[in-house]
Protein backbone atom coordinates (compact mmCIF):
# COMPACT_ATOMS: atom_id res chain seq x y z
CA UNK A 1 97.75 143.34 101.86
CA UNK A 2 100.21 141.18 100.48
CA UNK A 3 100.41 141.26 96.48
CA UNK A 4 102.65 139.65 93.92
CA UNK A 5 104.84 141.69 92.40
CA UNK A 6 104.94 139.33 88.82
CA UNK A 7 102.62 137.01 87.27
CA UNK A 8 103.43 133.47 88.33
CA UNK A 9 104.30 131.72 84.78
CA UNK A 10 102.55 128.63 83.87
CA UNK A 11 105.70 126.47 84.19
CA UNK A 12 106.05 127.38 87.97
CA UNK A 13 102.65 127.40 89.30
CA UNK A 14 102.20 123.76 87.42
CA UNK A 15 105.23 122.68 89.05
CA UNK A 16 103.70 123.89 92.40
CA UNK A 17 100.90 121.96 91.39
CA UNK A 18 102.47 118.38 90.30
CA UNK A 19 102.98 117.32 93.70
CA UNK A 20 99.49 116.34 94.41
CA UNK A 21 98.54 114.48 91.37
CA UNK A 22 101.24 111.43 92.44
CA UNK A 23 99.67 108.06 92.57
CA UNK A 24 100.59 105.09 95.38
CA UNK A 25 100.61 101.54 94.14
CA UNK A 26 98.84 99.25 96.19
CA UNK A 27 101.10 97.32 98.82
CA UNK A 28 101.38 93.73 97.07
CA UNK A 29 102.59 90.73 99.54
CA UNK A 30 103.14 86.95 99.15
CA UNK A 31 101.12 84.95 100.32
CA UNK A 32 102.81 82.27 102.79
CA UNK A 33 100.88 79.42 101.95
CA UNK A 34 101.11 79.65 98.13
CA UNK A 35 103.50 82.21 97.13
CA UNK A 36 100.92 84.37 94.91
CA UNK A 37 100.78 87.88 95.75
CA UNK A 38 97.90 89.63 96.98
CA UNK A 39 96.83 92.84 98.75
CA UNK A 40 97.31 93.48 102.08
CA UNK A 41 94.53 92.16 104.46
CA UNK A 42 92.85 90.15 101.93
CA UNK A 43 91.78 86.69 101.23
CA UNK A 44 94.03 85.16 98.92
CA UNK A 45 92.27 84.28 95.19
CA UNK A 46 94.38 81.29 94.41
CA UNK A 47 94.13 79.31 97.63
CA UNK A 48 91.48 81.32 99.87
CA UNK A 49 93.88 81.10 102.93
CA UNK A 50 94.27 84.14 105.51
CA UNK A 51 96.01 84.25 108.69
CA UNK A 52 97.32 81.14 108.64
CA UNK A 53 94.36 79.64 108.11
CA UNK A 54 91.56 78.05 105.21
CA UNK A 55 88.82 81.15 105.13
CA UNK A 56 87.43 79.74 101.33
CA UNK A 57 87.39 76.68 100.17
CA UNK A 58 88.96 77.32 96.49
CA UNK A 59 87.75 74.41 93.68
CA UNK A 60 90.51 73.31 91.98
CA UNK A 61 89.01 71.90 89.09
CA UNK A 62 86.31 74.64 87.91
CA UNK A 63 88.04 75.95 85.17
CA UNK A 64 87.99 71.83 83.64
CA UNK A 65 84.98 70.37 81.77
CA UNK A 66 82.98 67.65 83.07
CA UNK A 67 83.43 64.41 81.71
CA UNK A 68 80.62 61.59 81.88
């Protein structure tokens, strides 16, 4: 039966260890209709195009008050 022959110090087995804990960034692209960028096989938020074509119908004027 294999056993080690010294005690593994902290510094190694944590280094060992490090490699997992790595996080990926989400893949951002631009969208071609309106240049904003996005994730990857999603509806775009600012113009609600995908695929080339109009999925959502995005209000433009939402964010502005109503005026009687």
């Amino acid at each position: 039966m294999a056993v080690p022959k010294r005690k593994v110090s902290g510094a190694r087995r944590d280094k060992r260890r490090a490699n997992n804990f790595k996080l990926v960034a989400p893949n951002m692209v631009k969208c071609p209709n309106c240049g904003e960028y996005n994730l990857n096989h999603r509806v775009c938020k600012s113009c609600g195009h995908y695929d080339g074509k109009e999925v959502v119908a995005i209000d433009e004027g939402k964010d502005k008050k109503k005026k009687d």
